[in-house]
Protein backbone atom coordinates (compact mmCIF):
# COMPACT_ATOMS: atom_id res chain seq x y z
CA UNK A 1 108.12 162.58 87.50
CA UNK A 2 106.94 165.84 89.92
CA UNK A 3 106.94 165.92 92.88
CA UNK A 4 104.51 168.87 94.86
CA UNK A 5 106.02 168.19 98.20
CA UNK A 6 109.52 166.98 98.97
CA UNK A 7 111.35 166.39 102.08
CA UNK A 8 115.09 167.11 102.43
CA UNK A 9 116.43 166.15 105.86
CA UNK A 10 119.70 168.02 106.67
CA UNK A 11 121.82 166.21 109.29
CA UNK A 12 124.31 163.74 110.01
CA UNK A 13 128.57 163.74 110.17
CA UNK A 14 128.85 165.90 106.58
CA UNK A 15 125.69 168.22 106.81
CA UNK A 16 126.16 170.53 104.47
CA UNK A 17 128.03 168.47 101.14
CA UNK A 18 125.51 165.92 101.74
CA UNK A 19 122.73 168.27 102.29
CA UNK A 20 123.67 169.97 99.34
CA UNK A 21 123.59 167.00 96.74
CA UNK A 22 120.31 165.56 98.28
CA UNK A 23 118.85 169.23 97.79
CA UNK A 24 120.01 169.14 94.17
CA UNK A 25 118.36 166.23 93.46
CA UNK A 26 114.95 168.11 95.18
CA UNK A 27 115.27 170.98 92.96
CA UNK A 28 115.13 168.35 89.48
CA UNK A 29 112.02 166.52 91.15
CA UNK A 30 110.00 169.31 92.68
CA UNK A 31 107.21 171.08 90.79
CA UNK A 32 107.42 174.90 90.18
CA UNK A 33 104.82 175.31 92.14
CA UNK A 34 106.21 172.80 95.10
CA UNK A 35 107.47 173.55 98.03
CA UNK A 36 110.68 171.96 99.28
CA UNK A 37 111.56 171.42 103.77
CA UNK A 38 114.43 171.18 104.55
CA UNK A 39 114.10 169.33 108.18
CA UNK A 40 117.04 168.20 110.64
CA UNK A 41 116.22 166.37 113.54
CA UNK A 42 118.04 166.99 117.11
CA UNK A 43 118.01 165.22 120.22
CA UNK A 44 115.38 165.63 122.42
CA UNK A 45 118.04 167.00 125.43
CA UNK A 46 119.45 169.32 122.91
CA UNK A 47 115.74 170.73 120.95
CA UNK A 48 115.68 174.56 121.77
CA UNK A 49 119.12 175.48 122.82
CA UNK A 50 120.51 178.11 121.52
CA UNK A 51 124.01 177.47 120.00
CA UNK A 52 121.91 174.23 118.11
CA UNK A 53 119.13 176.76 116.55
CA UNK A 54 122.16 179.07 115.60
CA UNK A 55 124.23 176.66 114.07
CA UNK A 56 121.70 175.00 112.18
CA UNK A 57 120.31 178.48 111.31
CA UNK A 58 123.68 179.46 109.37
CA UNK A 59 123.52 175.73 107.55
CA UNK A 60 119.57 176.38 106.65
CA UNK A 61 120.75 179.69 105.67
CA UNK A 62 123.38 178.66 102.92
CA UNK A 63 120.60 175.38 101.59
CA UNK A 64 117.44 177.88 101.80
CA UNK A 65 119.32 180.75 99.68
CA UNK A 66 119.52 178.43 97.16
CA UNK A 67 116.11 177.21 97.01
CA UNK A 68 114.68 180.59 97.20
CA UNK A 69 117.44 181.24 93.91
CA UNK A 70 115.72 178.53 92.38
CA UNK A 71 112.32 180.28 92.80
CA UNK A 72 110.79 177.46 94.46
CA UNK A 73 108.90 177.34 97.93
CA UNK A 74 110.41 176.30 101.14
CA UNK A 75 109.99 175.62 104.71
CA UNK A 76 112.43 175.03 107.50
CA UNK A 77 111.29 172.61 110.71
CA UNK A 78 113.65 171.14 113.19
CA UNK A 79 112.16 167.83 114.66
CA UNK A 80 113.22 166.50 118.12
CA UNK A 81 114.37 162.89 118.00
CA UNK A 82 116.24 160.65 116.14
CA UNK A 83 116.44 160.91 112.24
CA UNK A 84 115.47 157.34 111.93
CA UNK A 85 111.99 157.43 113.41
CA UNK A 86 111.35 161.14 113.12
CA UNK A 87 111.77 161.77 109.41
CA UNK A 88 109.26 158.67 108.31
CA UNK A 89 106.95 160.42 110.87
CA UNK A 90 107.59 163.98 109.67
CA UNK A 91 106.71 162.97 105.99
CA UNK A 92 103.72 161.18 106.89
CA UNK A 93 102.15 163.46 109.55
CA UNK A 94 102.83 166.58 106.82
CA UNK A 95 101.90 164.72 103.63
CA UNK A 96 104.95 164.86 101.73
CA UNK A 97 105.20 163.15 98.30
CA UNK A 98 108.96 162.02 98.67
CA UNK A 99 111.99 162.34 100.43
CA UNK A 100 115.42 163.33 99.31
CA UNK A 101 118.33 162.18 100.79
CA UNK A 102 122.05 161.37 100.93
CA UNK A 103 124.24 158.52 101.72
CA UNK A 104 127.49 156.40 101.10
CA UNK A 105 126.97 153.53 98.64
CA UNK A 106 129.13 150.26 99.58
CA UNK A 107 129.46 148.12 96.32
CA UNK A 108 125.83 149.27 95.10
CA UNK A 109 124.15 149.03 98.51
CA UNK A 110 123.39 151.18 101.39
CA UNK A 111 124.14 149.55 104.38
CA UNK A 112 123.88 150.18 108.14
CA UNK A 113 122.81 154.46 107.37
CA UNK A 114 120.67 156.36 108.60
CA UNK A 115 119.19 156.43 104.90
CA UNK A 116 118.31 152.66 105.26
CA UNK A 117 116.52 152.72 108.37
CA UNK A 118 114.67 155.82 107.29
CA UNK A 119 113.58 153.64 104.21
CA UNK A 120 112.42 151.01 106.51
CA UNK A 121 110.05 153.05 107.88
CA UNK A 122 108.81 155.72 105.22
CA UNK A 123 105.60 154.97 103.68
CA UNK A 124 106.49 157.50 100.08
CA UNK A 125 109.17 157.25 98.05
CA UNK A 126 112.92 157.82 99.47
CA UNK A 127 115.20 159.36 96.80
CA UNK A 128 119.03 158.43 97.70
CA UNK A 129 121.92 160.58 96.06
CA UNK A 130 125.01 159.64 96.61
């Protein structure tokens, strides 16, 4: 299955090697003609400072180089909040298909992540690679 619009949230103690592998598993689910956001959500006391926008500029940088390689569509949003409530809004309020994410599996379950309570709350598909 295709997916037009996918969701990629980029966040959380390893940004980039998870970001990565979630974003892999984007690029074998999104159309040619898709477009693919890559989204990270930031506290609403820390939204619009500067050292946050550059940091997460040079981790968009490295993930959006290789969509763009891919030849596929992207977008690039930073959401203030918390991941758990903001994503599920984020995908709803922008009509995305499915989300792609990443998360530690303990013995075949994902437990107490920030994956789970996203799930709990998305109303589309959640992709987990682990």
């Amino acid at each position: 299955m295709v997916y037009q619009k996918v969701l990629v949230p980029v966040g959380g103690k390893f940004q980039c090697a998870r970001a990565e592998r979630a974003l892999e598993q984007a690029l074998q689910i999104v159309r040619k003609d898709g477009e693919i956001c890559l989204l990270h959500c930031v506290g609403a006391e820390k939204h619009g400072e500067p050292q946050i926008i550059r940091e997460m500029e040079k981790l968009f940088n490295r993930l959006a180089v290789r969509v763009k390689d891919a030849g596929i569509a992207y977008s690039i949003s930073v959401a203030p909040g918390l991941p758990e409530t903001q994503i599920p809004i984020f995908a709803s309020n922008n009509n995305y298909n499915i989300v792609s994410m990443c998360t530690e599996i303990d013995d075949g379950f994902v437990r107490d992540s920030v994956a789970a309570s996203v799930f709990q709350n998305l109303s589309v598909p959640l992709l987990i690679a682990h």
